[in-house]
Protein backbone atom coordinates (compact mmCIF):
# COMPACT_ATOMS: atom_id res chain seq x y z
CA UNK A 1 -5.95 33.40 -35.89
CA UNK A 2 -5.22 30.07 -37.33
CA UNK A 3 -2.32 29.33 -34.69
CA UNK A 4 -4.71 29.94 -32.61
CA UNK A 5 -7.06 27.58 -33.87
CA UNK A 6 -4.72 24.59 -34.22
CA UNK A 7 -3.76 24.89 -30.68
CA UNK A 8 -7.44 24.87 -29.15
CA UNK A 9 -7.74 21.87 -31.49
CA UNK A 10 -4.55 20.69 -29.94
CA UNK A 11 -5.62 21.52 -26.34
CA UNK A 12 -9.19 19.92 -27.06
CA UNK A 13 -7.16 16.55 -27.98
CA UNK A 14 -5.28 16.82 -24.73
CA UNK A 15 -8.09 17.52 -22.64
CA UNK A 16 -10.54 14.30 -24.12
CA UNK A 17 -6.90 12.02 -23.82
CA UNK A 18 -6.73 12.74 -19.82
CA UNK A 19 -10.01 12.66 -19.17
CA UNK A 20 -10.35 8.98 -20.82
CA UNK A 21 -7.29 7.93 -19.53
CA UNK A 22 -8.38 9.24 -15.83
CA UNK A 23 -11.74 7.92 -16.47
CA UNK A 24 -10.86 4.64 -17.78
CA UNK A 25 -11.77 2.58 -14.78
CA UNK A 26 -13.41 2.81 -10.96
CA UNK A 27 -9.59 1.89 -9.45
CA UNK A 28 -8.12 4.49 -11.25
CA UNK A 29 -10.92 6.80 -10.47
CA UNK A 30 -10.32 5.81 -6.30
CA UNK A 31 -6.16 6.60 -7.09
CA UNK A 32 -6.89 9.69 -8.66
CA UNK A 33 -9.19 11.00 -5.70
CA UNK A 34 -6.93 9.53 -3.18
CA UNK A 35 -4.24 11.13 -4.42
CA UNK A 36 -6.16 14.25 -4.57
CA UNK A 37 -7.42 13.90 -0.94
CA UNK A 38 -10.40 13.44 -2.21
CA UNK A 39 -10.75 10.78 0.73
CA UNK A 40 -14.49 10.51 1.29
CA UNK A 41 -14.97 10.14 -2.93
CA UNK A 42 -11.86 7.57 -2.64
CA UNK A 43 -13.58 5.46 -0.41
CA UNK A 44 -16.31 5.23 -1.80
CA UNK A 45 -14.73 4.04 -5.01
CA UNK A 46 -12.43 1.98 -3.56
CA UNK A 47 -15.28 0.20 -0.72
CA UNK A 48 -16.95 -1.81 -3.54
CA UNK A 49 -13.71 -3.38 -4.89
CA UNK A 50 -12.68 -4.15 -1.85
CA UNK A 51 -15.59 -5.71 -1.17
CA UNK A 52 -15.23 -7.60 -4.86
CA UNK A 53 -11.78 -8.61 -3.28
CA UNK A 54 -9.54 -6.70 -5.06
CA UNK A 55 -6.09 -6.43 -2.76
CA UNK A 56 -4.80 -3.08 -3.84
CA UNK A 57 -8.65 -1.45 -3.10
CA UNK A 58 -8.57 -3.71 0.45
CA UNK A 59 -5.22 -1.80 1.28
CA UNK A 60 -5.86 1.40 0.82
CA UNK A 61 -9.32 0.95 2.93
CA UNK A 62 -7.29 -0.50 5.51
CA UNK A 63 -4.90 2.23 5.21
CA UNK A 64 -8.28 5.44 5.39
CA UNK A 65 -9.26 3.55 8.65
CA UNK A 66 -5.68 3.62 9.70
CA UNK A 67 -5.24 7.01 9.08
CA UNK A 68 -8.97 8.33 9.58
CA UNK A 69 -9.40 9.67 5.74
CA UNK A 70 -12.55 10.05 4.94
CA UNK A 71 -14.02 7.85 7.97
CA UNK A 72 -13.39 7.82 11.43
CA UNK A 73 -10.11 5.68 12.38
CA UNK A 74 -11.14 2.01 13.66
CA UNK A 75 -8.39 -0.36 14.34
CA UNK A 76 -10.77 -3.44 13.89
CA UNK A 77 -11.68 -2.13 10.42
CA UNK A 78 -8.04 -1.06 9.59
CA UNK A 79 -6.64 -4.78 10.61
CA UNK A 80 -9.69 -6.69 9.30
CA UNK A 81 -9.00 -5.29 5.54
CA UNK A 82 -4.99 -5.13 5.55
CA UNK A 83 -5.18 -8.70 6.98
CA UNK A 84 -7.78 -9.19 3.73
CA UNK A 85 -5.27 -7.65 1.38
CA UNK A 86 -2.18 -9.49 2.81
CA UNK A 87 -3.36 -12.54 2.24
CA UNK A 88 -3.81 -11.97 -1.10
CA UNK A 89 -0.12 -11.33 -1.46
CA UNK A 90 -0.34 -7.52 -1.37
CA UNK A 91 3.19 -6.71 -0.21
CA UNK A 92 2.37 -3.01 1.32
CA UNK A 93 -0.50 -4.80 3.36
CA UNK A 94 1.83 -7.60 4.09
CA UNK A 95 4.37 -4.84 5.54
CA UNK A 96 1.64 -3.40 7.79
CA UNK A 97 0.94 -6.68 9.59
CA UNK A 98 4.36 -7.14 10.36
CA UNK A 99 4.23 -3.77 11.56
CA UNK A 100 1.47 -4.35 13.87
CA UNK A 101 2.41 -7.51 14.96
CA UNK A 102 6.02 -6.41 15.59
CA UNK A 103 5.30 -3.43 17.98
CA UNK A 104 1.57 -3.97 18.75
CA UNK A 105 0.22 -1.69 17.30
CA UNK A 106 -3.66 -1.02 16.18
CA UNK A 107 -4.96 -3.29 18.58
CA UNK A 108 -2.85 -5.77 16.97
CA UNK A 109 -0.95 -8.39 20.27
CA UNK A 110 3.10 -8.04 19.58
CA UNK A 111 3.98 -10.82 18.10
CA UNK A 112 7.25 -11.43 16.90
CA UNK A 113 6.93 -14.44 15.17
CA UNK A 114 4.07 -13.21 13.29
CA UNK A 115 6.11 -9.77 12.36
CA UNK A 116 8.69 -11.90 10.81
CA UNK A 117 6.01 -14.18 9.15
CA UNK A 118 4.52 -11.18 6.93
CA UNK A 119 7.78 -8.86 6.78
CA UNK A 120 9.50 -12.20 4.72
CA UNK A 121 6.63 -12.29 2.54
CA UNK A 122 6.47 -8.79 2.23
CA UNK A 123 9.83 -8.66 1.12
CA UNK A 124 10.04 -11.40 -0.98
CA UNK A 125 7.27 -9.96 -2.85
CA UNK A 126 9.73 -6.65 -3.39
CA UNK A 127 8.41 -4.34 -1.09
CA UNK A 128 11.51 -1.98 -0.70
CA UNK A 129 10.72 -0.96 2.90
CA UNK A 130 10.02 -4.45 3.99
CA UNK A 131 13.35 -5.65 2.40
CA UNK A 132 15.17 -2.90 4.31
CA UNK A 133 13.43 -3.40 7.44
CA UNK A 134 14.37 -7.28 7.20
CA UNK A 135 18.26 -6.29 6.73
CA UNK A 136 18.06 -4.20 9.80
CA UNK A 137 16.15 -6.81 11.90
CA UNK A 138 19.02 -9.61 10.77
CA UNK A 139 21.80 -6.83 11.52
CA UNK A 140 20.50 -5.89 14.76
CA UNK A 141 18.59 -9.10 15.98
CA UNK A 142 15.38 -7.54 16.20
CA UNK A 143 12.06 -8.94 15.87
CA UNK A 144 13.43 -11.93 17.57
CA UNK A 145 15.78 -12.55 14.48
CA UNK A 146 19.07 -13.85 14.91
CA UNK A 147 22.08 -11.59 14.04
CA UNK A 148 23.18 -12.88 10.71
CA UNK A 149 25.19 -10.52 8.91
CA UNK A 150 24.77 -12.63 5.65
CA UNK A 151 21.04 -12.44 5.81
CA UNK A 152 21.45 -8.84 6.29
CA UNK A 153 23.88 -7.97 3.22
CA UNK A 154 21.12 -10.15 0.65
CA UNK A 155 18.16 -8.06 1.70
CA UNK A 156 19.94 -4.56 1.62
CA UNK A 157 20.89 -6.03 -1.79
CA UNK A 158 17.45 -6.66 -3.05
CA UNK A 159 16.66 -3.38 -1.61
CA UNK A 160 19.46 -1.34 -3.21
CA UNK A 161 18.30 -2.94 -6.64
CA UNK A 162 15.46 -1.22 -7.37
């Protein structure tokens, strides 16, 4: 009976820790649900920080519009907060512009020069996929890019590093 007893008190400790750690604030609240596929609740957690200006909560409604989680996909909403984000210096965001711009995509006019403009940021602010990405468009010329195998070797470098 005591065993028992110690390990609903220790249970009861473990329960109160999650929940205040889970609890502790909205944007943790929005990653949680998000995470869950809770994509209506997550947007509507993550819509007023966005709206505050917070990058990470501008990215990830840019990325439900994108995807059509929780609302109905819009290309004008997607661009309007990854472009919001980006800015910012929020390197997934960044990534998705270059994205766009590189094969046209949501709406978005290709645009090399603008691909190449947000995948350097992107990568220079560590985004592993954008660092890759770079090291292929430098290996294979893409993107309007000029084959430079040096270029190439650094980013899959910085990419490797992590």
């Amino acid at each position: 009976m005591r065993r028992f007893g110690i390990i609903a008190v220790i249970a009861s400790c473990l329960v109160l820790a999650v929940t205040a750690d889970a609890g502790g604030s909205p944007h943790a609240d929005a990653l949680t649900a998000y995470q869950s596929a809770d994509y209506e609740r997550a947007m509507k957690l993550f819509r007023p920080l966005a709206e505050q200006g917070d990058p990470q909560a501008e990215y990830y409604v840019g990325r439900m519009y994108e995807k059509g989680q929780g609302v109905e996909k819009d290309n004008e909403q997607m661009a309007l907060w990854y472009r919001r984000s980006a800015e910012k210096g929020y390197a997934r965001a960044q990534y998705k512009l270059a994205v766009g711009y590189a094969f046209g995509l949501g709406g978005a006019e290709q645009d090399d020069a603008e691909a190449v403009k947000w995948l350097k940021r992107s990568a220079e602010g560590g985004y592993r996929r954008a660092q890759k990405t770079l090291a292929r468009g430098y290996s294979e010329g893409r993107f309007g890019l000029p084959r430079d195998p040096r270029q190439a070797e650094y980013w899959n470098r910085k990419a490797a590093r992590r």
